[in-house]
C-alpha atoms as a PDB file:
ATOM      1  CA  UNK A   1      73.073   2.712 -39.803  1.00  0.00           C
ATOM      2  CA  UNK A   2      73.282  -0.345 -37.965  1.00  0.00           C
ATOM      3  CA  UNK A   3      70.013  -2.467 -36.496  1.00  0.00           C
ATOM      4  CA  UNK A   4      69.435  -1.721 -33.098  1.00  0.00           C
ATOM      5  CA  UNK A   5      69.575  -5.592 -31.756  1.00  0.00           C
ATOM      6  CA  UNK A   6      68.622  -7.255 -28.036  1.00  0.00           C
ATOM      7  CA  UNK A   7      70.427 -10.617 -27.309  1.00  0.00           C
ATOM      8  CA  UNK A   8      67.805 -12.118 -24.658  1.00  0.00           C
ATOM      9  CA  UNK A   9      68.260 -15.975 -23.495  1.00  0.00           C
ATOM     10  CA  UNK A  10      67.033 -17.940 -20.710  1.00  0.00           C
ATOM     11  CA  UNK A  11      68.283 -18.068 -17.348  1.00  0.00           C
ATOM     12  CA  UNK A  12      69.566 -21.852 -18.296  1.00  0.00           C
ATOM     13  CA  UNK A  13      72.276 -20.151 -20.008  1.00  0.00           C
ATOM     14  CA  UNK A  14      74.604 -19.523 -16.914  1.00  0.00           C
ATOM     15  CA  UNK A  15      75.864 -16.482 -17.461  1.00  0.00           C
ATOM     16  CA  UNK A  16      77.779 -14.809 -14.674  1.00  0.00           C
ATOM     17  CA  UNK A  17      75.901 -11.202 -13.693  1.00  0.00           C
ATOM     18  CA  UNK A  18      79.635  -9.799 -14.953  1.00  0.00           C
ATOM     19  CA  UNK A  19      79.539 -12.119 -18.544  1.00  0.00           C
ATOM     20  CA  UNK A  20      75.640 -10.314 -18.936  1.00  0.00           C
ATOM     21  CA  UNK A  21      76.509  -6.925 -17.905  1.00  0.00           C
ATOM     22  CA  UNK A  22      80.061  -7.415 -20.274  1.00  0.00           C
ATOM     23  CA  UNK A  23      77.866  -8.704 -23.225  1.00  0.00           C
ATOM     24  CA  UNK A  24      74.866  -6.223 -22.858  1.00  0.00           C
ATOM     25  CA  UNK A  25      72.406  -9.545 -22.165  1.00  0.00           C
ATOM     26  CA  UNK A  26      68.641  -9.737 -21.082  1.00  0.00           C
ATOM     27  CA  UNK A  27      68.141 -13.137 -19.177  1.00  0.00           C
ATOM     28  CA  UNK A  28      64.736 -14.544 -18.948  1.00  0.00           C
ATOM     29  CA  UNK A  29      64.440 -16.647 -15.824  1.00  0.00           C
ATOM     30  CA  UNK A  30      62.601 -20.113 -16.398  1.00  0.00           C
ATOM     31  CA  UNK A  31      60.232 -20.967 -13.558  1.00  0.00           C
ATOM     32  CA  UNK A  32      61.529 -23.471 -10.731  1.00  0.00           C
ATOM     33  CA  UNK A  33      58.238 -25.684  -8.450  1.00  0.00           C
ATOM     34  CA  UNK A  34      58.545 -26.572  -5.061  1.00  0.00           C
ATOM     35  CA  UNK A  35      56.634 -26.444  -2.008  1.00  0.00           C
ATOM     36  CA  UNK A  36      53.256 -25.471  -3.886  1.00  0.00           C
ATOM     37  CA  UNK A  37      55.121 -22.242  -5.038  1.00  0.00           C
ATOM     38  CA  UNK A  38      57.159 -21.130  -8.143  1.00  0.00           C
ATOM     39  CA  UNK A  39      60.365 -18.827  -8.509  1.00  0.00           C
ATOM     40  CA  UNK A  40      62.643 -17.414 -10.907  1.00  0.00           C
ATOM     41  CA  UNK A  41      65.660 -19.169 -11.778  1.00  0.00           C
ATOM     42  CA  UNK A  42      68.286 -17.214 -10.152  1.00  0.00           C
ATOM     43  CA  UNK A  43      66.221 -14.182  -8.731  1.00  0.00           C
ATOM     44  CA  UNK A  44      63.969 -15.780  -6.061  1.00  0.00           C
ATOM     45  CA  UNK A  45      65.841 -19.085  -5.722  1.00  0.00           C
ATOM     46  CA  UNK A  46      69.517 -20.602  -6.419  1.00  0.00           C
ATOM     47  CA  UNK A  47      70.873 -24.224  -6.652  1.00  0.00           C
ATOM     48  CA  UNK A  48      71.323 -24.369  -2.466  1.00  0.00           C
ATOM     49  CA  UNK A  49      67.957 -24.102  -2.146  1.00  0.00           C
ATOM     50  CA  UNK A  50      67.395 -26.808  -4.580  1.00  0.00           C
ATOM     51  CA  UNK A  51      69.330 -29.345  -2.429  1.00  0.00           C
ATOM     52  CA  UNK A  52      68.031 -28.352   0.895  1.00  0.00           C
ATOM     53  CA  UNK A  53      64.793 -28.953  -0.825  1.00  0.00           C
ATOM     54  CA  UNK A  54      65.735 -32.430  -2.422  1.00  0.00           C
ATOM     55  CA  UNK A  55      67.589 -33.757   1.100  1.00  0.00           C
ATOM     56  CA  UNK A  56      64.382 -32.469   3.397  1.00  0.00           C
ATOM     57  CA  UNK A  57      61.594 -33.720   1.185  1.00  0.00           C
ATOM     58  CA  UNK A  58      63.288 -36.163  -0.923  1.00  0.00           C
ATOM     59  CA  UNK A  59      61.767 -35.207  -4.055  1.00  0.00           C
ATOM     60  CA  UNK A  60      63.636 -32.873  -6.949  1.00  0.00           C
ATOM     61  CA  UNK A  61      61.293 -29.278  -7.852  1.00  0.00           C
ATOM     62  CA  UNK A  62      59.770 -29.529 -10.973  1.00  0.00           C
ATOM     63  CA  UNK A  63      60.837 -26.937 -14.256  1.00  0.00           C
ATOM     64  CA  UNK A  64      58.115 -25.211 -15.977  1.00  0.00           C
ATOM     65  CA  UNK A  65      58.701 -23.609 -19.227  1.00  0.00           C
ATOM     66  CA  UNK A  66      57.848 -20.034 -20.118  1.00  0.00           C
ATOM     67  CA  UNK A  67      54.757 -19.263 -21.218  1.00  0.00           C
ATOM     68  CA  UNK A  68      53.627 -17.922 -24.743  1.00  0.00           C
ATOM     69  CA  UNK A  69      52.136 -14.707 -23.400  1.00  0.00           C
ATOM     70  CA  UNK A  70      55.123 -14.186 -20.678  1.00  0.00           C
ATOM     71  CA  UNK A  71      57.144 -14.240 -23.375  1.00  0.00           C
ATOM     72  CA  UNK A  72      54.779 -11.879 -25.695  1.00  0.00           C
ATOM     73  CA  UNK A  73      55.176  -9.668 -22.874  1.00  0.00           C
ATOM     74  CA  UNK A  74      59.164  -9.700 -22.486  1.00  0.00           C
ATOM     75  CA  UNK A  75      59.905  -8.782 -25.867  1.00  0.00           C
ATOM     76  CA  UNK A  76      57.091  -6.716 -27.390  1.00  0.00           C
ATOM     77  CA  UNK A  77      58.561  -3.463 -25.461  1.00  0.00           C
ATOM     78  CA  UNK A  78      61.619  -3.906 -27.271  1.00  0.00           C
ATOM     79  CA  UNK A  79      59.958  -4.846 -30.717  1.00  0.00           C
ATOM     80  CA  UNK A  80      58.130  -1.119 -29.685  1.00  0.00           C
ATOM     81  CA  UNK A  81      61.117   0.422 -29.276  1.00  0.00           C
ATOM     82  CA  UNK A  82      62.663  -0.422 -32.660  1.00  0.00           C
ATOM     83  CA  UNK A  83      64.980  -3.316 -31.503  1.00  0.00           C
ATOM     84  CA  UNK A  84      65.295  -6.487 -33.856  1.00  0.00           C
ATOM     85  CA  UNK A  85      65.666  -9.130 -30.755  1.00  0.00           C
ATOM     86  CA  UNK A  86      67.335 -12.426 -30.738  1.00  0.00           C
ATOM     87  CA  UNK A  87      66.451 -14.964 -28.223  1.00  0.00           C
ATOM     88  CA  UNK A  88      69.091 -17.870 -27.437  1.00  0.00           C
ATOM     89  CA  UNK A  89      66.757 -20.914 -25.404  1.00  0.00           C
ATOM     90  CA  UNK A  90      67.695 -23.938 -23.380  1.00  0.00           C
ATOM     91  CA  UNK A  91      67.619 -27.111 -26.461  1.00  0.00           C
ATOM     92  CA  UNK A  92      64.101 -27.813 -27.741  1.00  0.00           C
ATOM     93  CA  UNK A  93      65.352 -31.394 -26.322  1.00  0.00           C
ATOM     94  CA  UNK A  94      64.690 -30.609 -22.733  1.00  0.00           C
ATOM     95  CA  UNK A  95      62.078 -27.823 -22.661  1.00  0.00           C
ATOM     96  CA  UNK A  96      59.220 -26.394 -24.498  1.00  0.00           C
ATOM     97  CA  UNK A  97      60.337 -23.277 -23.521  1.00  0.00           C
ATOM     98  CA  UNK A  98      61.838 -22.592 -27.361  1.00  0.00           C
ATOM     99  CA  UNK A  99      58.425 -23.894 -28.761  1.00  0.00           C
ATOM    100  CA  UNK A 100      56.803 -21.189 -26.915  1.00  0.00           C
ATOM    101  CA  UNK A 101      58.761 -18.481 -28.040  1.00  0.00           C
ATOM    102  CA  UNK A 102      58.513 -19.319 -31.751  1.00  0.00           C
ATOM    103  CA  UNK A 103      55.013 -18.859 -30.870  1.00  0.00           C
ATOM    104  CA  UNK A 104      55.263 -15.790 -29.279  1.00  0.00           C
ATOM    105  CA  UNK A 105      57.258 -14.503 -32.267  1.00  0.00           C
ATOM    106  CA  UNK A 106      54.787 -15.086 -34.516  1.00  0.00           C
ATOM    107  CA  UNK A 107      52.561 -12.186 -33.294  1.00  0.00           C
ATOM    108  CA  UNK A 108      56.036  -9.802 -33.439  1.00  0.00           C
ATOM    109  CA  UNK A 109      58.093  -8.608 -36.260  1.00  0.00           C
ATOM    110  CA  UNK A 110      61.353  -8.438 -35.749  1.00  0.00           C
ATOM    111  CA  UNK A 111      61.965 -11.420 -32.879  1.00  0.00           C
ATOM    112  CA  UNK A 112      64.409 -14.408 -33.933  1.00  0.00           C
ATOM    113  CA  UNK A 113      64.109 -17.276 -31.013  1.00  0.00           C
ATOM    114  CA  UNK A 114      67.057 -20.161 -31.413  1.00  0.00           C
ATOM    115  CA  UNK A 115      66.938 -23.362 -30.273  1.00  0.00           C
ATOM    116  CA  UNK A 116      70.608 -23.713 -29.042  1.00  0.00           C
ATOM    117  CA  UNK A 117      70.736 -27.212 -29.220  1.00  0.00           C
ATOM    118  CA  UNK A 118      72.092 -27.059 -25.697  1.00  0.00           C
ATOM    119  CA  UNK A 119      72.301 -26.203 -22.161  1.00  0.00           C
ATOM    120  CA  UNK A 120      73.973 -24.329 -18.911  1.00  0.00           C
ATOM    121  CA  UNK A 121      77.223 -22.330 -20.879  1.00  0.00           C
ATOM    122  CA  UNK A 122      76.538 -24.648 -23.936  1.00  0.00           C
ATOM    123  CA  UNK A 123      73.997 -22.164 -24.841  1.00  0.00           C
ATOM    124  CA  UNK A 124      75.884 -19.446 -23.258  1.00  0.00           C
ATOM    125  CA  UNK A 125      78.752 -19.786 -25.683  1.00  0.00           C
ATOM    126  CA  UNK A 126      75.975 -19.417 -28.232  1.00  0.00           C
ATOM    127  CA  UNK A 127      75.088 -15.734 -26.643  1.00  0.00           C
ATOM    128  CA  UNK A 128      78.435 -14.750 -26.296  1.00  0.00           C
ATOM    129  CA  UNK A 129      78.841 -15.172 -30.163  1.00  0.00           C
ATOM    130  CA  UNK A 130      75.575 -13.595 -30.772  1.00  0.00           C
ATOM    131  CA  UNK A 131      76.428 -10.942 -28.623  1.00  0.00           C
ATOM    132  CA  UNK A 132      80.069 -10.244 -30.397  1.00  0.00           C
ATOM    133  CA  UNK A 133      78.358 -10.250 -33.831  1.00  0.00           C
ATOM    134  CA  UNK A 134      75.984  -7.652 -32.843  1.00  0.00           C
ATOM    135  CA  UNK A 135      78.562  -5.264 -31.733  1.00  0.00           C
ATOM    136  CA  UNK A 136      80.363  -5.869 -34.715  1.00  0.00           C
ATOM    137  CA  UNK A 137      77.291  -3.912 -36.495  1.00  0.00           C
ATOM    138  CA  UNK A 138      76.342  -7.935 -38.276  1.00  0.00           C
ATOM    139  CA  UNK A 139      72.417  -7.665 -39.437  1.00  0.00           C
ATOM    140  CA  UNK A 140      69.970  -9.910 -37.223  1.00  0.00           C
ATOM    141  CA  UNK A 141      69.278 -12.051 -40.207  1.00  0.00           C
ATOM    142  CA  UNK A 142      72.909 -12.674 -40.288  1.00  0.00           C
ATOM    143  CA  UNK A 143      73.685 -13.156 -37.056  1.00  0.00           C
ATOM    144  CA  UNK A 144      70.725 -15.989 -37.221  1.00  0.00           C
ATOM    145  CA  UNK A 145      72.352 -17.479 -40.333  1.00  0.00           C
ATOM    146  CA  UNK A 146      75.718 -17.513 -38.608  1.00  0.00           C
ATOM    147  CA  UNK A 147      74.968 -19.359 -35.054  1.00  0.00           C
ATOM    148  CA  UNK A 148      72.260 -21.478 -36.844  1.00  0.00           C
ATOM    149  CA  UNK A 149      74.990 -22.887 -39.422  1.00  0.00           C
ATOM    150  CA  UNK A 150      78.255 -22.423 -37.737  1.00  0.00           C
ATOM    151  CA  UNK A 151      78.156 -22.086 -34.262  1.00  0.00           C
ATOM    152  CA  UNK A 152      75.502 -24.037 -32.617  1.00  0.00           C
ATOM    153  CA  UNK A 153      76.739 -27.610 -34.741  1.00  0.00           C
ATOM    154  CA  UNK A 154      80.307 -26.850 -33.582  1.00  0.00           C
ATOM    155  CA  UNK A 155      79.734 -26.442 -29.214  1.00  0.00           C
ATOM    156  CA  UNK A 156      81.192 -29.089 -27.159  1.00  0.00           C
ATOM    157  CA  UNK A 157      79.237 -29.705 -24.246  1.00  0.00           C
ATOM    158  CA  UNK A 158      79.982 -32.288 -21.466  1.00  0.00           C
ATOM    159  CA  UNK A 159      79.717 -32.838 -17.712  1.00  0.00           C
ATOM    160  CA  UNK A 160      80.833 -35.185 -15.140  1.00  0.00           C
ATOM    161  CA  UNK A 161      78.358 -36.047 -12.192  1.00  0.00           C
ATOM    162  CA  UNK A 162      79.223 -37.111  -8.971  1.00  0.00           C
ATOM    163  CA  UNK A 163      76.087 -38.368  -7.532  1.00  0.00           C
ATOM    164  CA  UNK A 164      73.278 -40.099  -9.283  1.00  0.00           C
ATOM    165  CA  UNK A 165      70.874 -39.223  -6.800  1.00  0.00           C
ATOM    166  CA  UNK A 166      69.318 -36.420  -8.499  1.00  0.00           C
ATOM    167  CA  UNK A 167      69.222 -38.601 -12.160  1.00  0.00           C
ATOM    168  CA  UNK A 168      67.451 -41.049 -10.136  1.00  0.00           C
ATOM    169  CA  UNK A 169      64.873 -38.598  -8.324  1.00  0.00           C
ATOM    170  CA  UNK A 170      64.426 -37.205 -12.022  1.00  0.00           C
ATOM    171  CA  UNK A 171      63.613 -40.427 -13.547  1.00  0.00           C
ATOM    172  CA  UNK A 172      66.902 -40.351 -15.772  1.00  0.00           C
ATOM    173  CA  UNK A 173      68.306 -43.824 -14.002  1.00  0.00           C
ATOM    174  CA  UNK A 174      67.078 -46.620 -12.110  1.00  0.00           C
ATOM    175  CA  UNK A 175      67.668 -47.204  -8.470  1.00  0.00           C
ATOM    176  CA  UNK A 176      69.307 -50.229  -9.168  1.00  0.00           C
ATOM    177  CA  UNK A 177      71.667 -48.654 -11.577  1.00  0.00           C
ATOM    178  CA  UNK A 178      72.095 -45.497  -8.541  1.00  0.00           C
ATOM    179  CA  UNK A 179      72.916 -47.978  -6.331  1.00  0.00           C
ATOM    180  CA  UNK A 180      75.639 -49.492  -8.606  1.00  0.00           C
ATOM    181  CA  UNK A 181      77.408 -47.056  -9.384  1.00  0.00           C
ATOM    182  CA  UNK A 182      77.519 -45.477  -6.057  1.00  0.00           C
ATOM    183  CA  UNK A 183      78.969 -48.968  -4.759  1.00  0.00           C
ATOM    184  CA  UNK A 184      81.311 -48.554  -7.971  1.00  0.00           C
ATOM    185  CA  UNK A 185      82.211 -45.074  -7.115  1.00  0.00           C
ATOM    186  CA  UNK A 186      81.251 -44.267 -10.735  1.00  0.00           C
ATOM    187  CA  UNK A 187      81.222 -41.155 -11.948  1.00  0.00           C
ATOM    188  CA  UNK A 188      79.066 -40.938 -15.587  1.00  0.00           C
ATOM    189  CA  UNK A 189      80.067 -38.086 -18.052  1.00  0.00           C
ATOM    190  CA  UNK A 190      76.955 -36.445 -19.535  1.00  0.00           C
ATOM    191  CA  UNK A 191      76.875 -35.369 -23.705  1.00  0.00           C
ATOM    192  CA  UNK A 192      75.008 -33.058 -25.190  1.00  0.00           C
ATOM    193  CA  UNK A 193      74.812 -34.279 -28.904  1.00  0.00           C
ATOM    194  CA  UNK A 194      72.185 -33.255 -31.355  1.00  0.00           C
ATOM    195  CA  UNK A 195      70.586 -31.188 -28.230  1.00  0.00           C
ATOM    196  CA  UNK A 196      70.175 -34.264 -26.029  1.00  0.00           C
ATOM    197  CA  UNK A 197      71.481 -35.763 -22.951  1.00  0.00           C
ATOM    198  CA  UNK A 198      73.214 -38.741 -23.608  1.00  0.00           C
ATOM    199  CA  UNK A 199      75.720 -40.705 -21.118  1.00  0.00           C
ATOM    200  CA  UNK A 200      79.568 -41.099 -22.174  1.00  0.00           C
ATOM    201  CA  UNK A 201      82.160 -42.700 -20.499  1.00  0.00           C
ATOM    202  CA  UNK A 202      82.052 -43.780 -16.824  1.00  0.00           C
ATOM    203  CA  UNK A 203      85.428 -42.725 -14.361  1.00  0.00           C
ATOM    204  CA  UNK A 204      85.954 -44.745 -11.130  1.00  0.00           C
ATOM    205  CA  UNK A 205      87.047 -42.827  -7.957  1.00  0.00           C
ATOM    206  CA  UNK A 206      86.681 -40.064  -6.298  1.00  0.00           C
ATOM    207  CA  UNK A 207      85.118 -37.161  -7.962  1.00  0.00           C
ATOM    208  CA  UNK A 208      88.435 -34.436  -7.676  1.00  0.00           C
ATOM    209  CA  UNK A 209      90.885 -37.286 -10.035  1.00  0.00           C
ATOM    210  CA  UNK A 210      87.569 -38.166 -12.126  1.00  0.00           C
ATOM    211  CA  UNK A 211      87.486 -34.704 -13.531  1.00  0.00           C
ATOM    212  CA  UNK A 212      91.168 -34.487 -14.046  1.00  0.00           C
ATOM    213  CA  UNK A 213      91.113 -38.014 -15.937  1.00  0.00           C
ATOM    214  CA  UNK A 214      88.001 -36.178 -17.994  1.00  0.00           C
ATOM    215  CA  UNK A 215      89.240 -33.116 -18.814  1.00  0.00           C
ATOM    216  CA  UNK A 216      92.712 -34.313 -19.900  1.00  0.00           C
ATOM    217  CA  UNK A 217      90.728 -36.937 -22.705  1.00  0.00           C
ATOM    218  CA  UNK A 218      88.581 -33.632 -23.379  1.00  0.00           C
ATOM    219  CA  UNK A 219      91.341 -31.436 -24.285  1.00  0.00           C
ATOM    220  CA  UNK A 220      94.780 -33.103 -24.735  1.00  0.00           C
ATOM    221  CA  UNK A 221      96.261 -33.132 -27.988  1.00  0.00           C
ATOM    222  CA  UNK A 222      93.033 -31.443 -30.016  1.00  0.00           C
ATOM    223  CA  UNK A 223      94.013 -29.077 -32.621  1.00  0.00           C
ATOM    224  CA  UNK A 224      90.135 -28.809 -33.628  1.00  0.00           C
ATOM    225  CA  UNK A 225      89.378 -26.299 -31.031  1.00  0.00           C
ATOM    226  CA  UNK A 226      88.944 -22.995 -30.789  1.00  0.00           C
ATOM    227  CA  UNK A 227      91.385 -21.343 -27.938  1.00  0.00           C
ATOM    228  CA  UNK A 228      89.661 -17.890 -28.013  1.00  0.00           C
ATOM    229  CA  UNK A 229      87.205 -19.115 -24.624  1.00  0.00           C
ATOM    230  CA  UNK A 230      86.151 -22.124 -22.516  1.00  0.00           C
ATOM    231  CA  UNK A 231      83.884 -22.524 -19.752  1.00  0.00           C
ATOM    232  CA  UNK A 232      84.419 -24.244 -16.707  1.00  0.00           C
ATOM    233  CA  UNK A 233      80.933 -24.526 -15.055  1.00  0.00           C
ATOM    234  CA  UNK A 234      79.944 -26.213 -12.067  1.00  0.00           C
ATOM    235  CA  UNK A 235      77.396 -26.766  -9.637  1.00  0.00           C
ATOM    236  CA  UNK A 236      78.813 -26.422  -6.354  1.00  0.00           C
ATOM    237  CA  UNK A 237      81.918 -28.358  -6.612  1.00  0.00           C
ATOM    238  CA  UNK A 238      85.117 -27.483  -3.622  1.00  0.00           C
ATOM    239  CA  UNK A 239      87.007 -24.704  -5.210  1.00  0.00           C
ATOM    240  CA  UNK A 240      89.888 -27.080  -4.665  1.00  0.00           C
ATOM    241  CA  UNK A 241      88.291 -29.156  -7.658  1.00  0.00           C
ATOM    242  CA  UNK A 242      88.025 -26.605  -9.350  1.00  0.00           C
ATOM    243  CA  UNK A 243      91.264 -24.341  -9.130  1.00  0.00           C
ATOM    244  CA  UNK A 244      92.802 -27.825  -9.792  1.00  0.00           C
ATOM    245  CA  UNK A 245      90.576 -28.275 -13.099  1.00  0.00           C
ATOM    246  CA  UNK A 246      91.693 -24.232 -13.764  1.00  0.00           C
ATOM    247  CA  UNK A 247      94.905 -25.329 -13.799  1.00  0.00           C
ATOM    248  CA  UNK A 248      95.289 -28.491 -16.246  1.00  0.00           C
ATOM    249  CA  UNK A 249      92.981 -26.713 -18.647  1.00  0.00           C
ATOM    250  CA  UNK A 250      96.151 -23.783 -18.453  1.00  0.00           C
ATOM    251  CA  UNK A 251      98.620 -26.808 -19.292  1.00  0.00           C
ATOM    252  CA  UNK A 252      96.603 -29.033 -22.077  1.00  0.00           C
ATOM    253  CA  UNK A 253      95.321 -25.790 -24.383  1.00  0.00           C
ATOM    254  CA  UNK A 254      96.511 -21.609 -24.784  1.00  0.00           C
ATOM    255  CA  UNK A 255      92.506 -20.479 -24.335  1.00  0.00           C
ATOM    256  CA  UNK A 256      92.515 -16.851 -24.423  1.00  0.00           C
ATOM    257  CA  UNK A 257      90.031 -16.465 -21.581  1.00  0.00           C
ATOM    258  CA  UNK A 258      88.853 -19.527 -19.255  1.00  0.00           C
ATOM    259  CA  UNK A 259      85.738 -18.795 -17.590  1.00  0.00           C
ATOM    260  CA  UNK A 260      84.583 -20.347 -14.674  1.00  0.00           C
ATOM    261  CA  UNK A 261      80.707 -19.947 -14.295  1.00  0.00           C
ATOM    262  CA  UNK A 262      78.149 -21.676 -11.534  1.00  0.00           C
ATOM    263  CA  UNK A 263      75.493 -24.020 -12.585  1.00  0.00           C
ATOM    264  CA  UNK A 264      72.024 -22.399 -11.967  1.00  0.00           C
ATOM    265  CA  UNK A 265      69.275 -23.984 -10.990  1.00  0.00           C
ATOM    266  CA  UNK A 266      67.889 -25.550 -13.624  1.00  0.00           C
ATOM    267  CA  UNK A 267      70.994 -27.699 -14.101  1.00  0.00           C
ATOM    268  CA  UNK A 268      71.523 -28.589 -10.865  1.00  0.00           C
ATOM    269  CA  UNK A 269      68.084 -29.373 -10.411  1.00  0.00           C
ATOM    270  CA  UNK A 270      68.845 -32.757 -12.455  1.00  0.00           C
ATOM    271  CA  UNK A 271      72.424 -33.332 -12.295  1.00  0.00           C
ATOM    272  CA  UNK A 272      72.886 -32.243  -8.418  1.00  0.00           C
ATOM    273  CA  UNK A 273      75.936 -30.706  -6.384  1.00  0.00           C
ATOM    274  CA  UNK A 274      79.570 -31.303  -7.696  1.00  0.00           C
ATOM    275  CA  UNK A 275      78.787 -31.893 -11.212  1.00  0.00           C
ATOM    276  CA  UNK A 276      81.416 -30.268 -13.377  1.00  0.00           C
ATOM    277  CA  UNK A 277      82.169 -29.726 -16.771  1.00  0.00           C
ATOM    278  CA  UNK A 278      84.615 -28.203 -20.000  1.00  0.00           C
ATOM    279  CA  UNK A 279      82.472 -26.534 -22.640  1.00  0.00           C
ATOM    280  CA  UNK A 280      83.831 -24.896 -25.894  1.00  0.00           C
ATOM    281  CA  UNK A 281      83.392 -24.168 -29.325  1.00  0.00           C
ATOM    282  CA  UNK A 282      85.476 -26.668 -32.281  1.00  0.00           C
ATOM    283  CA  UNK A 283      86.739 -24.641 -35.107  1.00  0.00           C
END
């Protein structure tokens, strides 16, 4: 008889409602600061509220990670009711959200928290494949093994920013170097490698032929990727920019499904409106 087995991840994930319900999901919301208050990623506040807050005050919220016994709390009804649980989080990297639940796990048999090395549908890919293994009747310990090994080394995640205001707010780039490229019109591309931020190449323009320019040197001519998904996830770009980005994705690669996800609000806390990006798996 197969385990019984609950995928859980954090709200940083990005997961459409429709990709949760599909995948049979439990999304833990990370906690969002502003005005003196805090809210739930996604279920008391969402990424326009973030940049009314940031124009109006001038200052970005502040993240909080989950705490230990939140987290004791979210998955010791499951560990009661005879579920094995594995629980994707945003990259050690940025948060100490997965810290946390490693601790939490410790007072719980059965609970398998993974530091997806990533963020937004970076980790998401990582639940989808956790997800897919589990209804394929795969063990926990397995399904650990698997994502640990050959998943998580093997996402592609990237994003191009159109404004550095909300890097600078953050701390992540000097005013001088805002002001720069903004007189530049430069547009950096963001890398997750080795579950960090790191910056990539710069375009020069307007946003709408920036992404085109990024995801034809993304995609053209690979034959190391996988074709079975991609994700294109954004954070409030036109839907002109984005049918357009739909569109040369169909041309460059065959992907059996191409998702198209919004940012929540943990990513565009830090990388702001109109930030876009391709994220995949390599084979």
């Amino acid at each position: 008889m197969a385990e019984k087995i609950m995928i859980t991840a954090d709200s940083t994930c990005d997961l459409s409602p429709e990709l949760v319900a599909r995948y049979n999901v439990t999304i833990m919301p990370l906690i969002i600061n502003m005005n003196d208050k805090s809210y739930r990623d996604g279920v008391d506040v969402v990424p326009e509220d973030i940049y009314r807050y940031a124009d109006e005050s001038g200052q970005l919220p502040t993240t909080s990670a989950i705490p230990v016994a939140v987290y004791e709390e979210f998955f010791r009804p499951y560990v009661a009711d005879g579920y094995k649980v594995i629980h994707i989080n945003i990259s050690s990297g940025f948060s100490c959200t997965h810290q946390n639940a490693l601790i939490a796990a410790e007072e719980l048999e059965g609970v398998y928290p993974i530091d997806s090395k990533n963020l937004s549908t970076g980790s998401g890919l990582v639940v989808i494949e956790a997800a897919i293994r589990r209804d394929q009747g795969m063990p926990a310990e397995e399904i650990v093994k698997e994502l640990t090994e050959d998943i998580i080394p093997k996402v592609e995640a990237s994003f191009v920013v159109d404004t550095l205001k909300y890097l600078r707010m953050g701390g992540r780039c000097s005013s001088v170097a805002a002001l720069g490229a903004n007189l530049l019109k430069l547009k950096p591309c963001i890398e997750v490698t080795e579950g960090k931020m790191g910056v990539g190449k710069k375009y020069r323009g307007n946003i709408g032929p920036c992404l085109l320019s990024y995801v034809r040197e993304r995609l053209e001519g690979r034959t190391d990727l996988r074709t079975d998904r991609i994700f294109i996830t954004h954070s409030g770009s036109t839907d002109e920019d984005v049918e357009a980005v739909r569109q040369l994705v169909t041309e460059l690669c065959d992907f059996g499904e191409i998702l198209i996800t919004r940012a929540g609000c943990t990513v565009s806390t830090h990388c702001g409106p109109a930030t876009l990006g391709v994220l995949f798996i390599r084979k």
